[in-house]
C-alpha atoms as a PDB file:
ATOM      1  CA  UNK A   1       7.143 -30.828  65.315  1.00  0.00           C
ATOM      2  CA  UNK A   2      10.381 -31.423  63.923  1.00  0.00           C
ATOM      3  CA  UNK A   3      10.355 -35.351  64.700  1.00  0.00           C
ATOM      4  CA  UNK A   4       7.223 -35.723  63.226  1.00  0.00           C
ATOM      5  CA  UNK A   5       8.130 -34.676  59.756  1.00  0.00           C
ATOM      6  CA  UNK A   6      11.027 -37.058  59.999  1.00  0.00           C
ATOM      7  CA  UNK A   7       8.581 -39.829  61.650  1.00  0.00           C
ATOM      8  CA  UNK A   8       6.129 -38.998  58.288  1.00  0.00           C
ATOM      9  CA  UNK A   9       9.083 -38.822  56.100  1.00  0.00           C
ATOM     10  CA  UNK A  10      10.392 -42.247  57.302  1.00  0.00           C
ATOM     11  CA  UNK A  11       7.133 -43.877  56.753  1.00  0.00           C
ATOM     12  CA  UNK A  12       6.848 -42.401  53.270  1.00  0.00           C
ATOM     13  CA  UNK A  13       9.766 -43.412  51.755  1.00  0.00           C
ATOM     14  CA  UNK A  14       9.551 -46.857  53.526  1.00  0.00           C
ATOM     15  CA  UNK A  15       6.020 -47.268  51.457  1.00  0.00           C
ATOM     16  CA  UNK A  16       7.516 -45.888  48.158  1.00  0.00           C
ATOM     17  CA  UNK A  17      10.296 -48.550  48.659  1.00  0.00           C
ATOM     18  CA  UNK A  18       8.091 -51.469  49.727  1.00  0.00           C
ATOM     19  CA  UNK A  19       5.939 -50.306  46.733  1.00  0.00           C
ATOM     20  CA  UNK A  20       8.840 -50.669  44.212  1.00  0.00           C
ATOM     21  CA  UNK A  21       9.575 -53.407  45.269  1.00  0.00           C
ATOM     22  CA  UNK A  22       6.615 -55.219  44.549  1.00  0.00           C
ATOM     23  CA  UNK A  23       6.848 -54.189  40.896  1.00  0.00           C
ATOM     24  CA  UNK A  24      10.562 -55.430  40.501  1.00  0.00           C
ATOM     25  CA  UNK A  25      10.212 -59.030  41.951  1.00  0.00           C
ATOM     26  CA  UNK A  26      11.254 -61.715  39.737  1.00  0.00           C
ATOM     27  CA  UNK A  27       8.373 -64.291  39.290  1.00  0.00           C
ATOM     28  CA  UNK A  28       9.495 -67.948  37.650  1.00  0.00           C
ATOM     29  CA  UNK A  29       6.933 -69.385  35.524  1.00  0.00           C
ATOM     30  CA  UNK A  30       5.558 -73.118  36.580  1.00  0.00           C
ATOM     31  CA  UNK A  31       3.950 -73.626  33.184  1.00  0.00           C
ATOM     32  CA  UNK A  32       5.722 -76.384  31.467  1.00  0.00           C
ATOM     33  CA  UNK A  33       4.916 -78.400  27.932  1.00  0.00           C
ATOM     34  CA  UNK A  34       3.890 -81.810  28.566  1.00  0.00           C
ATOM     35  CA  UNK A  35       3.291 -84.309  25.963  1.00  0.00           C
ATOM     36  CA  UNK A  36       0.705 -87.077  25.933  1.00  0.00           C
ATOM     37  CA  UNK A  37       3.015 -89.677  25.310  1.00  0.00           C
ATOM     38  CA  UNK A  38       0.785 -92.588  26.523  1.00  0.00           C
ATOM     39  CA  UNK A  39      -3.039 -92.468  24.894  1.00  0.00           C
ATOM     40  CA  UNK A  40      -4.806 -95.417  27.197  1.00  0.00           C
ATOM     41  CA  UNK A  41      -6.689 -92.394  28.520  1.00  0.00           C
ATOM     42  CA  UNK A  42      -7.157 -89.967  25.328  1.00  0.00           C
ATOM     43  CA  UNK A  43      -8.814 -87.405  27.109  1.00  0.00           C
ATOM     44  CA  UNK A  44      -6.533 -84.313  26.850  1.00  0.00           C
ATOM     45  CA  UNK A  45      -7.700 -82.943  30.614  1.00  0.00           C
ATOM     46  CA  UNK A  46      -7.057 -86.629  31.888  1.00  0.00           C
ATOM     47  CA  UNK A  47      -2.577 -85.956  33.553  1.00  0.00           C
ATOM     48  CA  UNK A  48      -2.076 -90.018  32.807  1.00  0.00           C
ATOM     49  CA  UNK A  49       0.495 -90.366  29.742  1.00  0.00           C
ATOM     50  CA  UNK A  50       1.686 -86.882  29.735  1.00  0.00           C
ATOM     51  CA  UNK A  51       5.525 -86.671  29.945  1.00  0.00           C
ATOM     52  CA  UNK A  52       7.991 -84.279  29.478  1.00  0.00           C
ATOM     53  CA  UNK A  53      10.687 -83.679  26.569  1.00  0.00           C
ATOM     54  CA  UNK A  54      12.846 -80.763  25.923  1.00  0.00           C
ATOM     55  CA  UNK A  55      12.667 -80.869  22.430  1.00  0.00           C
ATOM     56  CA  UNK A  56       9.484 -80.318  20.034  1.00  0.00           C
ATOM     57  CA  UNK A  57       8.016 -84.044  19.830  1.00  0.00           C
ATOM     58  CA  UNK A  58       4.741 -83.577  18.092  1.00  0.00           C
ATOM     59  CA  UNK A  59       3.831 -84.614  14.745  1.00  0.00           C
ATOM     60  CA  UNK A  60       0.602 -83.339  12.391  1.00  0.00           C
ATOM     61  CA  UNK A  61      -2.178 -85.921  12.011  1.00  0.00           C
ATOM     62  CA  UNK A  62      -3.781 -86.121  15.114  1.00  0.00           C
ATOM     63  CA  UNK A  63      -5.641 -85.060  18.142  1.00  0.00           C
ATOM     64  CA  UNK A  64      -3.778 -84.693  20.797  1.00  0.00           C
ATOM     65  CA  UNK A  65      -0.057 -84.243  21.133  1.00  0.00           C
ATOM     66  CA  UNK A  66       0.865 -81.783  24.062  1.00  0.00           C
ATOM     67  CA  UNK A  67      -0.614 -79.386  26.748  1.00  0.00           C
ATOM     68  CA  UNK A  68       0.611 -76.928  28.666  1.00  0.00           C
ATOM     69  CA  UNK A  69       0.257 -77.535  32.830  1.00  0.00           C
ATOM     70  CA  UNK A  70       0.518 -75.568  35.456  1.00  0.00           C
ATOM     71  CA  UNK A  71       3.433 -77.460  38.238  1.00  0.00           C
ATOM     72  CA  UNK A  72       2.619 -75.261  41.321  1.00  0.00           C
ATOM     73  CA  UNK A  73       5.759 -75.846  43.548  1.00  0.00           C
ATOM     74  CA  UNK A  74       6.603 -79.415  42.193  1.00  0.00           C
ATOM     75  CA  UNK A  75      10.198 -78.980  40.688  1.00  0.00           C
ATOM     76  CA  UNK A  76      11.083 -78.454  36.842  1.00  0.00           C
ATOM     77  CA  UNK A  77      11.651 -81.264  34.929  1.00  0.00           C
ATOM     78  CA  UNK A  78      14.985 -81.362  33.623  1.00  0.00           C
ATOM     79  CA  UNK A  79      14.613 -85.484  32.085  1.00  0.00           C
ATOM     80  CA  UNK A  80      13.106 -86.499  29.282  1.00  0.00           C
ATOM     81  CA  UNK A  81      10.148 -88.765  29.454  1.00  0.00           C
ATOM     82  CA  UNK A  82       9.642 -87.346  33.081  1.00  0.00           C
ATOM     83  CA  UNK A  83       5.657 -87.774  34.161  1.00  0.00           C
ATOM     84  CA  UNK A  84       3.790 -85.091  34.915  1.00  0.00           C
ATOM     85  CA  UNK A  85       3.111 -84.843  38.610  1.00  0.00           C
ATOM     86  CA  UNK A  86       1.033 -86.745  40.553  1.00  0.00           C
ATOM     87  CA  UNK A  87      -0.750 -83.464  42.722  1.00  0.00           C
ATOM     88  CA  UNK A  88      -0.436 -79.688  42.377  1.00  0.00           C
ATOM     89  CA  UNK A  89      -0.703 -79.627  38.643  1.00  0.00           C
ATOM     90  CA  UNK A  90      -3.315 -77.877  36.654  1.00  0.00           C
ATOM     91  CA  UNK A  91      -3.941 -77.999  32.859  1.00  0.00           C
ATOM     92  CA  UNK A  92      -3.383 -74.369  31.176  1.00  0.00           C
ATOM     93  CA  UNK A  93      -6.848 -73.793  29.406  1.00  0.00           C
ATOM     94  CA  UNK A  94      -6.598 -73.285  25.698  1.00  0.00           C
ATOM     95  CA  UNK A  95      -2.945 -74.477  25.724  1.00  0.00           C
ATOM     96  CA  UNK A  96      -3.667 -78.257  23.894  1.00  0.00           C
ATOM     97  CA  UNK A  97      -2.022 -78.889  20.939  1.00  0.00           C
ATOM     98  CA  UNK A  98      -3.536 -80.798  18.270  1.00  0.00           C
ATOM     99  CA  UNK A  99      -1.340 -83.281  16.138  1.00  0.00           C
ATOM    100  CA  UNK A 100       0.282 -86.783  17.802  1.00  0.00           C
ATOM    101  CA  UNK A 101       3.618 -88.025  19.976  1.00  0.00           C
ATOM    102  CA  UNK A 102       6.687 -89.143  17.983  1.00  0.00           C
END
Protein backbone atom coordinates (compact mmCIF):
# COMPACT_ATOMS: atom_id res chain seq x y z
CA UNK A 1 0.00 0.00 0.00
CA UNK A 2 2.77 2.09 0.86
CA UNK A 3 4.22 2.26 -2.87
CA UNK A 4 1.10 3.14 -4.15
CA UNK A 5 0.67 6.38 -2.34
CA UNK A 6 4.14 7.27 -3.49
CA UNK A 7 3.25 5.86 -7.18
CA UNK A 8 -0.13 8.40 -6.83
CA UNK A 9 1.92 11.02 -5.25
CA UNK A 10 4.53 10.92 -8.09
CA UNK A 11 1.95 11.19 -10.70
CA UNK A 12 0.30 14.11 -8.94
CA UNK A 13 2.88 16.36 -8.56
CA UNK A 14 4.26 15.43 -12.07
CA UNK A 15 0.64 16.81 -13.44
CA UNK A 16 0.68 19.92 -11.13
CA UNK A 17 4.20 20.60 -12.62
CA UNK A 18 3.42 19.84 -16.27
CA UNK A 19 0.30 22.00 -15.55
CA UNK A 20 2.39 25.05 -14.44
CA UNK A 21 4.22 24.82 -16.84
CA UNK A 22 1.93 25.36 -19.49
CA UNK A 23 0.84 28.64 -17.91
CA UNK A 24 4.52 30.03 -17.62
CA UNK A 25 5.74 29.42 -21.27
CA UNK A 26 6.97 32.35 -23.02
CA UNK A 27 5.07 32.82 -26.38
CA UNK A 28 6.84 35.45 -29.08
CA UNK A 29 4.41 37.31 -31.02
CA UNK A 30 4.65 36.91 -35.11
CA UNK A 31 2.46 39.95 -35.67
CA UNK A 32 4.51 42.57 -37.29
CA UNK A 33 3.49 46.25 -38.91
CA UNK A 34 3.83 46.24 -42.51
CA UNK A 35 3.41 49.19 -44.64
CA UNK A 36 1.94 49.36 -48.13
CA UNK A 37 4.72 51.00 -49.57
CA UNK A 38 3.95 50.09 -53.24
CA UNK A 39 0.01 50.87 -54.31
CA UNK A 40 -0.04 49.02 -58.00
CA UNK A 41 -2.38 46.69 -56.12
CA UNK A 42 -4.43 49.08 -53.60
CA UNK A 43 -6.29 46.47 -52.12
CA UNK A 44 -5.29 46.44 -48.40
CA UNK A 45 -5.80 42.30 -48.14
CA UNK A 46 -3.69 42.07 -51.47
CA UNK A 47 0.61 41.20 -49.45
CA UNK A 48 2.18 42.95 -52.88
CA UNK A 49 3.82 46.45 -51.79
CA UNK A 50 3.77 45.88 -48.15
CA UNK A 51 7.25 46.37 -46.57
CA UNK A 52 8.60 46.74 -43.40
CA UNK A 53 10.09 49.90 -41.42
CA UNK A 54 10.93 50.25 -37.85
CA UNK A 55 9.89 53.57 -37.50
CA UNK A 56 6.18 55.11 -37.81
CA UNK A 57 6.00 55.89 -41.74
CA UNK A 58 2.41 56.80 -42.26
CA UNK A 59 1.04 60.05 -43.06
CA UNK A 60 -2.93 61.37 -42.73
CA UNK A 61 -4.72 61.80 -46.07
CA UNK A 62 -5.30 58.58 -47.30
CA UNK A 63 -6.53 55.08 -47.47
CA UNK A 64 -4.26 52.83 -46.84
CA UNK A 65 -0.93 53.12 -45.10
CA UNK A 66 -0.12 49.94 -42.94
CA UNK A 67 -1.53 46.54 -41.68
CA UNK A 68 -0.70 44.37 -39.26
CA UNK A 69 0.27 40.48 -40.57
CA UNK A 70 0.56 37.57 -39.06
CA UNK A 71 4.56 35.92 -40.13
CA UNK A 72 3.92 32.31 -38.87
CA UNK A 73 7.55 30.94 -38.58
CA UNK A 74 9.11 33.22 -41.34
CA UNK A 75 11.84 35.25 -39.39
CA UNK A 76 11.46 38.97 -38.01
CA UNK A 77 12.38 41.55 -40.09
CA UNK A 78 15.10 43.47 -38.76
CA UNK A 79 15.69 45.82 -42.45
CA UNK A 80 13.91 48.43 -43.52
CA UNK A 81 12.00 48.22 -46.72
CA UNK A 82 12.04 44.34 -46.14
CA UNK A 83 8.84 42.64 -48.16
CA UNK A 84 6.47 40.93 -46.50
CA UNK A 85 6.75 37.22 -47.08
CA UNK A 86 5.99 35.41 -49.88
CA UNK A 87 3.88 32.23 -47.85
CA UNK A 88 2.85 31.74 -44.22
CA UNK A 89 1.61 35.24 -43.70
CA UNK A 90 -1.86 36.22 -42.77
CA UNK A 91 -3.39 39.74 -42.55
CA UNK A 92 -4.50 40.61 -38.76
CA UNK A 93 -8.30 41.49 -39.25
CA UNK A 94 -9.21 44.96 -38.14
CA UNK A 95 -5.50 45.92 -37.89
CA UNK A 96 -5.42 48.40 -41.35
CA UNK A 97 -4.50 51.68 -40.89
CA UNK A 98 -5.96 54.38 -42.80
CA UNK A 99 -3.72 57.41 -43.95
CA UNK A 100 -0.68 56.95 -46.81
CA UNK A 101 3.33 55.82 -47.04
CA UNK A 102 5.95 58.57 -46.64
Amino acid sequence: MNNIKKAVLAVLIAGMAFGFSAFTTIKSSSIVVYYKADMMNPLPTDPSGYRYYSGDRCEPLGNLCSAQWQIGSNPIPTTDGTPLPASGRTLVTGSIIAGHFE
